[in-house]
N, C-alpha and C. Protein backbone atom coordinates (compact mmCIF):
# COMPACT_ATOMS: atom_id res chain seq x y z
N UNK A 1 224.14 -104.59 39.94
CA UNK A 1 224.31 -103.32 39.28
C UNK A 1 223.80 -103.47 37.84
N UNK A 2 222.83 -102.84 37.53
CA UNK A 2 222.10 -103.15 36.21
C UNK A 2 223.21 -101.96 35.16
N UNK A 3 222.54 -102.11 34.14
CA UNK A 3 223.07 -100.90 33.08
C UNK A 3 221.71 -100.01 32.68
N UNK A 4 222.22 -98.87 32.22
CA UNK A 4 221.64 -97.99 31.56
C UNK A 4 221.55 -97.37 30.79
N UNK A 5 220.99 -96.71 29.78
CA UNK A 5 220.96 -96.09 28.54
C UNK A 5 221.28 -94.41 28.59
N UNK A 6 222.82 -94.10 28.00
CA UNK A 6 222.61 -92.30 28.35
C UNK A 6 222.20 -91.63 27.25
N UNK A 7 222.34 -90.35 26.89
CA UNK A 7 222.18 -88.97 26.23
C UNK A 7 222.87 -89.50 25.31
N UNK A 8 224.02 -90.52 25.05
CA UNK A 8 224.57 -90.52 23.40
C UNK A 8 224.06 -91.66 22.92
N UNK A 9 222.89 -92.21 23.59
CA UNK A 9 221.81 -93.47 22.55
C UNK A 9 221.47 -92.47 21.26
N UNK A 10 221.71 -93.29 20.54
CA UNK A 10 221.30 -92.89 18.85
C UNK A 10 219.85 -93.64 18.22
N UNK A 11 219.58 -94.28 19.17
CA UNK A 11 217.62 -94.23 19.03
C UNK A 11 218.02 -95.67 18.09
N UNK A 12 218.96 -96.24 17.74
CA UNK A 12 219.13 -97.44 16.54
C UNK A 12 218.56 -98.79 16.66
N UNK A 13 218.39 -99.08 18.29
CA UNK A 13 217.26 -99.84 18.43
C UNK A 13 217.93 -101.59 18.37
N UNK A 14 219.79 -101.37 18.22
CA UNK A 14 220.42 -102.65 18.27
C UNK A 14 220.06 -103.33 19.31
N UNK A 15 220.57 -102.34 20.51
CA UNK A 15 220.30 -103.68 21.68
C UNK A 15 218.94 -103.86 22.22
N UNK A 16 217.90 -103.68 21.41
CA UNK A 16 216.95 -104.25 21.21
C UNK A 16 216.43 -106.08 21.10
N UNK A 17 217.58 -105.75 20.28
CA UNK A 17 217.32 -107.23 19.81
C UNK A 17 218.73 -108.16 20.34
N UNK A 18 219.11 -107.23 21.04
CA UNK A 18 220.60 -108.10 21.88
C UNK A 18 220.43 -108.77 23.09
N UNK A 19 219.22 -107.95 23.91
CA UNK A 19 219.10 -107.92 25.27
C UNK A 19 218.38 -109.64 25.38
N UNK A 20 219.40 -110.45 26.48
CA UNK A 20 218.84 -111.84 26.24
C UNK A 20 217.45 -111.53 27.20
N UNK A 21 217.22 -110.48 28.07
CA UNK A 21 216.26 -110.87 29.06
C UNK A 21 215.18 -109.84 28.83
N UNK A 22 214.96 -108.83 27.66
CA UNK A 22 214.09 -108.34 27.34
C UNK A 22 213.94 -107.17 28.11
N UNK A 23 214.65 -106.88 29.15
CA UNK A 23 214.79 -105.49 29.55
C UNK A 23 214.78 -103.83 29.50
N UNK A 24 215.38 -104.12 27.92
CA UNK A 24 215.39 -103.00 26.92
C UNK A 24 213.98 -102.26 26.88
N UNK A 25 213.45 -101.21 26.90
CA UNK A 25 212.24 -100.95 26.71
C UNK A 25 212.08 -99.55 26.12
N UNK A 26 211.14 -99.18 25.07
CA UNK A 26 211.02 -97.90 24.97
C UNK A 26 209.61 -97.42 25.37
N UNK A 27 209.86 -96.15 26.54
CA UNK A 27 208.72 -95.62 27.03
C UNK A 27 209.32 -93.94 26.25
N UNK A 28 207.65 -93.64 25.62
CA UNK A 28 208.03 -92.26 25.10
C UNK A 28 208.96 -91.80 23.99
N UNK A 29 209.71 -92.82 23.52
CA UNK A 29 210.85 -92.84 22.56
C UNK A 29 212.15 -92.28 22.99
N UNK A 30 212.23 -92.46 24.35
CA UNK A 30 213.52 -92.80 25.30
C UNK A 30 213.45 -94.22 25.51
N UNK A 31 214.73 -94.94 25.50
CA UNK A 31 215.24 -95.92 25.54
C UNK A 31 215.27 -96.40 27.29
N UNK A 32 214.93 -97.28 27.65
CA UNK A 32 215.19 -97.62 29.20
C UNK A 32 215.42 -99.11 29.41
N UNK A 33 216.63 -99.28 30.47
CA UNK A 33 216.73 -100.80 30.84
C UNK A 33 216.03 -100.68 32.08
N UNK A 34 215.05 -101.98 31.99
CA UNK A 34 214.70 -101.93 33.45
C UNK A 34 215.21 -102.86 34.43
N UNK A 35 215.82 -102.41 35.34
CA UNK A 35 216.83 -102.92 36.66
C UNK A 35 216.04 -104.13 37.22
N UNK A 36 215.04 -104.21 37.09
CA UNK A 36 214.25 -105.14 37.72
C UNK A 36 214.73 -106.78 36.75
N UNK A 37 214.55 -106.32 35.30
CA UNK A 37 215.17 -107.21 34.25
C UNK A 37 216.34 -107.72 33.93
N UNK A 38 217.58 -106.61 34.42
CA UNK A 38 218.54 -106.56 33.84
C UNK A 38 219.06 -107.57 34.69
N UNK A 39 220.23 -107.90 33.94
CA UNK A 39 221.47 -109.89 34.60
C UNK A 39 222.72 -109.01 34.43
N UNK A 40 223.02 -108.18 33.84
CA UNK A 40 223.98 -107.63 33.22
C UNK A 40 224.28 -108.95 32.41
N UNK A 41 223.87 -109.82 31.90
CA UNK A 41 224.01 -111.29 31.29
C UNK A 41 225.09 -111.88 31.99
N UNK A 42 224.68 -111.71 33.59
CA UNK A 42 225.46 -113.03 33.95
C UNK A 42 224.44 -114.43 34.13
N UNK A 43 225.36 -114.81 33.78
CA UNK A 43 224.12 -116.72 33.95
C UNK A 43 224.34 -116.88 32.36
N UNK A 44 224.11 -115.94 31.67
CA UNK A 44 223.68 -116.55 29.97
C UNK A 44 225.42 -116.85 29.31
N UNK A 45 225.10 -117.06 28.14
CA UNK A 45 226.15 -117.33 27.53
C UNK A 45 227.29 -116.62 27.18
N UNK A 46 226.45 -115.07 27.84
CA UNK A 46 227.54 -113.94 27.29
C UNK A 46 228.38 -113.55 28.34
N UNK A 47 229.77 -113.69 28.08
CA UNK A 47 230.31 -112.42 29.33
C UNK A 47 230.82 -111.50 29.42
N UNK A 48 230.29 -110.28 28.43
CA UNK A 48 229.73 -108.96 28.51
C UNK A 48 228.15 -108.78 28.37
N UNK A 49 228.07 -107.82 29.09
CA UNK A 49 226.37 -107.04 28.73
C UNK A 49 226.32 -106.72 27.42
N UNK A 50 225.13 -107.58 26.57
CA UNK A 50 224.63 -107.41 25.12
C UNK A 50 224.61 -106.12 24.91
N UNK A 51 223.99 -105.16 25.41
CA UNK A 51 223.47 -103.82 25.33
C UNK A 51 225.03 -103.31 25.00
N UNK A 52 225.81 -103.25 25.82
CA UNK A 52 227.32 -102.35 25.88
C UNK A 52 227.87 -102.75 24.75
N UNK A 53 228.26 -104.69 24.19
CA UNK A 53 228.60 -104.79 23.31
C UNK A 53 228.26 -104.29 22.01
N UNK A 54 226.61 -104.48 21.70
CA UNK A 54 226.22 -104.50 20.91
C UNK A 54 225.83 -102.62 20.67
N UNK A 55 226.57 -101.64 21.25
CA UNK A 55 225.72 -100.39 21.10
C UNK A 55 226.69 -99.70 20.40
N UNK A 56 226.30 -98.97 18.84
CA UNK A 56 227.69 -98.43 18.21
C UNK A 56 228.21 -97.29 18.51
N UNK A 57 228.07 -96.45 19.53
CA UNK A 57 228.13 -95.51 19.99
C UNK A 57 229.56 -95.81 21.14
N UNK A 58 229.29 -97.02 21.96
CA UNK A 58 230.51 -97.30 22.53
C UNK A 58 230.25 -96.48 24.01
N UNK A 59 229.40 -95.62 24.33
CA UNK A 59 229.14 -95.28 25.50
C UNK A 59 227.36 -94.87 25.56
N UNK A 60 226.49 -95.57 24.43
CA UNK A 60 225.39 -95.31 24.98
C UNK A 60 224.75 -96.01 26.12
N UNK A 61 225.28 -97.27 26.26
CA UNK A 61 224.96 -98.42 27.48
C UNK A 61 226.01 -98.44 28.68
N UNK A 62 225.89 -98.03 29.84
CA UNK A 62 226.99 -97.81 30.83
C UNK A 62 226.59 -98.67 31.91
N UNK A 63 227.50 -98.64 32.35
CA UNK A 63 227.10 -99.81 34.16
C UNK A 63 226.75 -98.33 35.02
N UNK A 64 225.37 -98.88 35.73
CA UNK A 64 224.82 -98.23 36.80
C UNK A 64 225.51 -98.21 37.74
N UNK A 65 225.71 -97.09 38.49
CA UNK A 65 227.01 -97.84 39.83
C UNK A 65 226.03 -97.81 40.71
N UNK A 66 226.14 -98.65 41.85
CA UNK A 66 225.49 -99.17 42.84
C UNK A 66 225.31 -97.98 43.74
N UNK A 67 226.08 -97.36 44.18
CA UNK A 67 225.57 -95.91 45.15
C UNK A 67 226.50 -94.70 44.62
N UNK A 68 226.05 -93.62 45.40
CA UNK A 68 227.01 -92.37 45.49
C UNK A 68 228.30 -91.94 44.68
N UNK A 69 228.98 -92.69 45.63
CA UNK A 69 230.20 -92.71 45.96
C UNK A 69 230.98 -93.11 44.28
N UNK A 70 230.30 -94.37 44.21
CA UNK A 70 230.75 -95.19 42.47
C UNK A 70 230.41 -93.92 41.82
N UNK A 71 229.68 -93.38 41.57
CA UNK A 71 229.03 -92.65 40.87
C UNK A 71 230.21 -91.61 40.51
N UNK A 72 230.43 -90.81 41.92
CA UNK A 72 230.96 -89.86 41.87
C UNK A 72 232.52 -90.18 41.57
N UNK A 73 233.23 -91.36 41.62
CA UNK A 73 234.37 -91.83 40.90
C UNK A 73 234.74 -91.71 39.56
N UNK A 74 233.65 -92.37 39.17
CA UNK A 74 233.37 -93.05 37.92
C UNK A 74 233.58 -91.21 37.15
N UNK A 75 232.34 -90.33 37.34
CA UNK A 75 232.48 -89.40 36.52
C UNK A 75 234.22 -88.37 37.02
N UNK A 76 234.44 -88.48 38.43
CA UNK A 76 235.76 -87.58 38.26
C UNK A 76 236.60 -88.54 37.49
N UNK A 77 237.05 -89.66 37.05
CA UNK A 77 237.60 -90.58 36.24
C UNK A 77 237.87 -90.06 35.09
N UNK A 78 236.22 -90.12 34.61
CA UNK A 78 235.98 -89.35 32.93
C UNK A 78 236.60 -88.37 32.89
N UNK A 79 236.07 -87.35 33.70
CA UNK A 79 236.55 -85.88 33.27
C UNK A 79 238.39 -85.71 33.30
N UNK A 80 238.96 -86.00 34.38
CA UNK A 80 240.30 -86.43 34.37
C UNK A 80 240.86 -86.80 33.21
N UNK A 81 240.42 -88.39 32.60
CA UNK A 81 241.00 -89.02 31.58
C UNK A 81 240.57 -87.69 30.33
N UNK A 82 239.50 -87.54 30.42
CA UNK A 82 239.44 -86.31 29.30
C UNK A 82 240.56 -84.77 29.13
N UNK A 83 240.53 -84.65 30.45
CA UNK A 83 241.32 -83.56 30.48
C UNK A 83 243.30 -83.74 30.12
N UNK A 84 243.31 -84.91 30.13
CA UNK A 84 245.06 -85.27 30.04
C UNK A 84 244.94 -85.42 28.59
N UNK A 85 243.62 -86.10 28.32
CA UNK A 85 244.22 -86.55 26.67
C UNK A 85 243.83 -84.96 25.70
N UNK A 86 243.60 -84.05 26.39
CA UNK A 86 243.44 -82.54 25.33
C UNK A 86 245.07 -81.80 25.93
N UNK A 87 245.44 -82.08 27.25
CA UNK A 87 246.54 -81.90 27.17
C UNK A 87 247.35 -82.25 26.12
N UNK A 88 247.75 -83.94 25.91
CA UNK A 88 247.77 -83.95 24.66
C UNK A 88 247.95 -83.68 23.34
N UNK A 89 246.51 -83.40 23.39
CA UNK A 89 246.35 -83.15 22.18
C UNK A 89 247.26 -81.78 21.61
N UNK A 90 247.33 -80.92 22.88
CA UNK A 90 247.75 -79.59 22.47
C UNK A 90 248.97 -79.67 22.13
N UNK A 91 249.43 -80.31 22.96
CA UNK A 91 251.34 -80.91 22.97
C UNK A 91 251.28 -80.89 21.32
N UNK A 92 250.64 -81.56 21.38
CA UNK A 92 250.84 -82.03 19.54
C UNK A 92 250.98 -81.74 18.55
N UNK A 93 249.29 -80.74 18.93
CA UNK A 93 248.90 -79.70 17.71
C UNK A 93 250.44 -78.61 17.84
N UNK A 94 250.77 -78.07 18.88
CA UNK A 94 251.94 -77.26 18.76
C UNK A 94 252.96 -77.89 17.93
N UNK A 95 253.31 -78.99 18.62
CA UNK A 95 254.46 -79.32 18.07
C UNK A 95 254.87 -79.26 16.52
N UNK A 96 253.18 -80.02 15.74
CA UNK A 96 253.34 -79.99 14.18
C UNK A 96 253.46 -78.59 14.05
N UNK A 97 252.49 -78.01 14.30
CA UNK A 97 252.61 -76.05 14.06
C UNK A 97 253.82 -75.38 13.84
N UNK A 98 254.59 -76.01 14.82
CA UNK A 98 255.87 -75.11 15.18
C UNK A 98 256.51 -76.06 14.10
N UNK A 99 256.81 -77.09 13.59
CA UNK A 99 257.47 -77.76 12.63
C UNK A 99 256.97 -76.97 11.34
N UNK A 100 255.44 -76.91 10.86
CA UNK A 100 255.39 -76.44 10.02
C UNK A 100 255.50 -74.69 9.44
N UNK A 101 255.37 -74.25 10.56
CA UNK A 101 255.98 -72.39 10.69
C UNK A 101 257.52 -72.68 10.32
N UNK A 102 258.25 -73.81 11.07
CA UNK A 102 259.52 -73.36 10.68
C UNK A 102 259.89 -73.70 8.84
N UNK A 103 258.95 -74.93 8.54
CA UNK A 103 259.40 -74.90 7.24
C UNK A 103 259.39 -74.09 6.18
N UNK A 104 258.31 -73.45 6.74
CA UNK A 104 257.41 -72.04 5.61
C UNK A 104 259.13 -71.17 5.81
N UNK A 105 259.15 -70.83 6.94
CA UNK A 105 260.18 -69.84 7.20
C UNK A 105 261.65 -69.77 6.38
N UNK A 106 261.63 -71.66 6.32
CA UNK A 106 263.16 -71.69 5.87
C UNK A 106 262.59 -71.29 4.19
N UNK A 107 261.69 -72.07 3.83
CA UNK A 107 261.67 -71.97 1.67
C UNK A 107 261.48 -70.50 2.19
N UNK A 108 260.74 -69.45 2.62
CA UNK A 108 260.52 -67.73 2.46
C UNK A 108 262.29 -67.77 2.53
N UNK A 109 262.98 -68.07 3.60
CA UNK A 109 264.55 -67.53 3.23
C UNK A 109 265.26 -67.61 2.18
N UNK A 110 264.60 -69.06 1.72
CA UNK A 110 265.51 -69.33 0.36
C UNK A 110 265.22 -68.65 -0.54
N UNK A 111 263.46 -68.19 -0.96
CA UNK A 111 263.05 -67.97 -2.24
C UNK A 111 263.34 -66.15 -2.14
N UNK A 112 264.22 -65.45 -1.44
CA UNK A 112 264.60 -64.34 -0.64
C UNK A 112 266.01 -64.45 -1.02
N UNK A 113 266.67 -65.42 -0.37
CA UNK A 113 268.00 -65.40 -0.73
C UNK A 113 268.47 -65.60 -2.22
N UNK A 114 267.62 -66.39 -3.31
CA UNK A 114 268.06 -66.66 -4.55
C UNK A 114 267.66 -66.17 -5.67
């Protein structure tokens, strides 16, 4: 299962110079690993893929999944994990909201009452 380069490569050109097997390639000024090249660096000294480590983006270098099926995991995964953590988020954002409405509310009573 090689890796690949997505839509949030930032063109920076690190794992350029990470890739132990030279794989990395730019055709057109899109970024491409070629599968034919790629070890995912097993055998070398590393045990993570240079590209993944070395990419500051944190998801421009991903593992290729081998068929279909991976594929179609992998992204209902994402979207899932995405969707709980805006759940979340909302929990949250309310919660401060409603803390900070009530504080406004109480000083308006006081500066009312005195």
């Amino acid at each position: 299962m090689a890796y690949k380069i997505t839509t949030e490569c930032i063109s920076c050109k690190l794992c350029l110079s990470v890739c132990p097997t030279g794989a990395i390639k730019i055709i057109d000024g899109q970024h491409w690993i070629d599968p034919e090249l790629c070890t995912n660096c097993v055998g070398s000294l590393y045990t993570v893929a240079q590209c993944k480590a070395g990419c500051p983006t944190c998801n421009g270098c991903v593992k290729e999944p081998a068929d279909y099926w991976d594929s179609w995991f992998n992204t209902y995964e994402r979207m899932i994990s995405k969707l709980t953590n805006k759940s979340d988020y909302w929990e949250n954002w309310f919660n401060i909201y409603s803390q900070k409405f009530s504080e406004q509310l109480q000083e308006n009573k006081q500066a009312i009452g005195t």
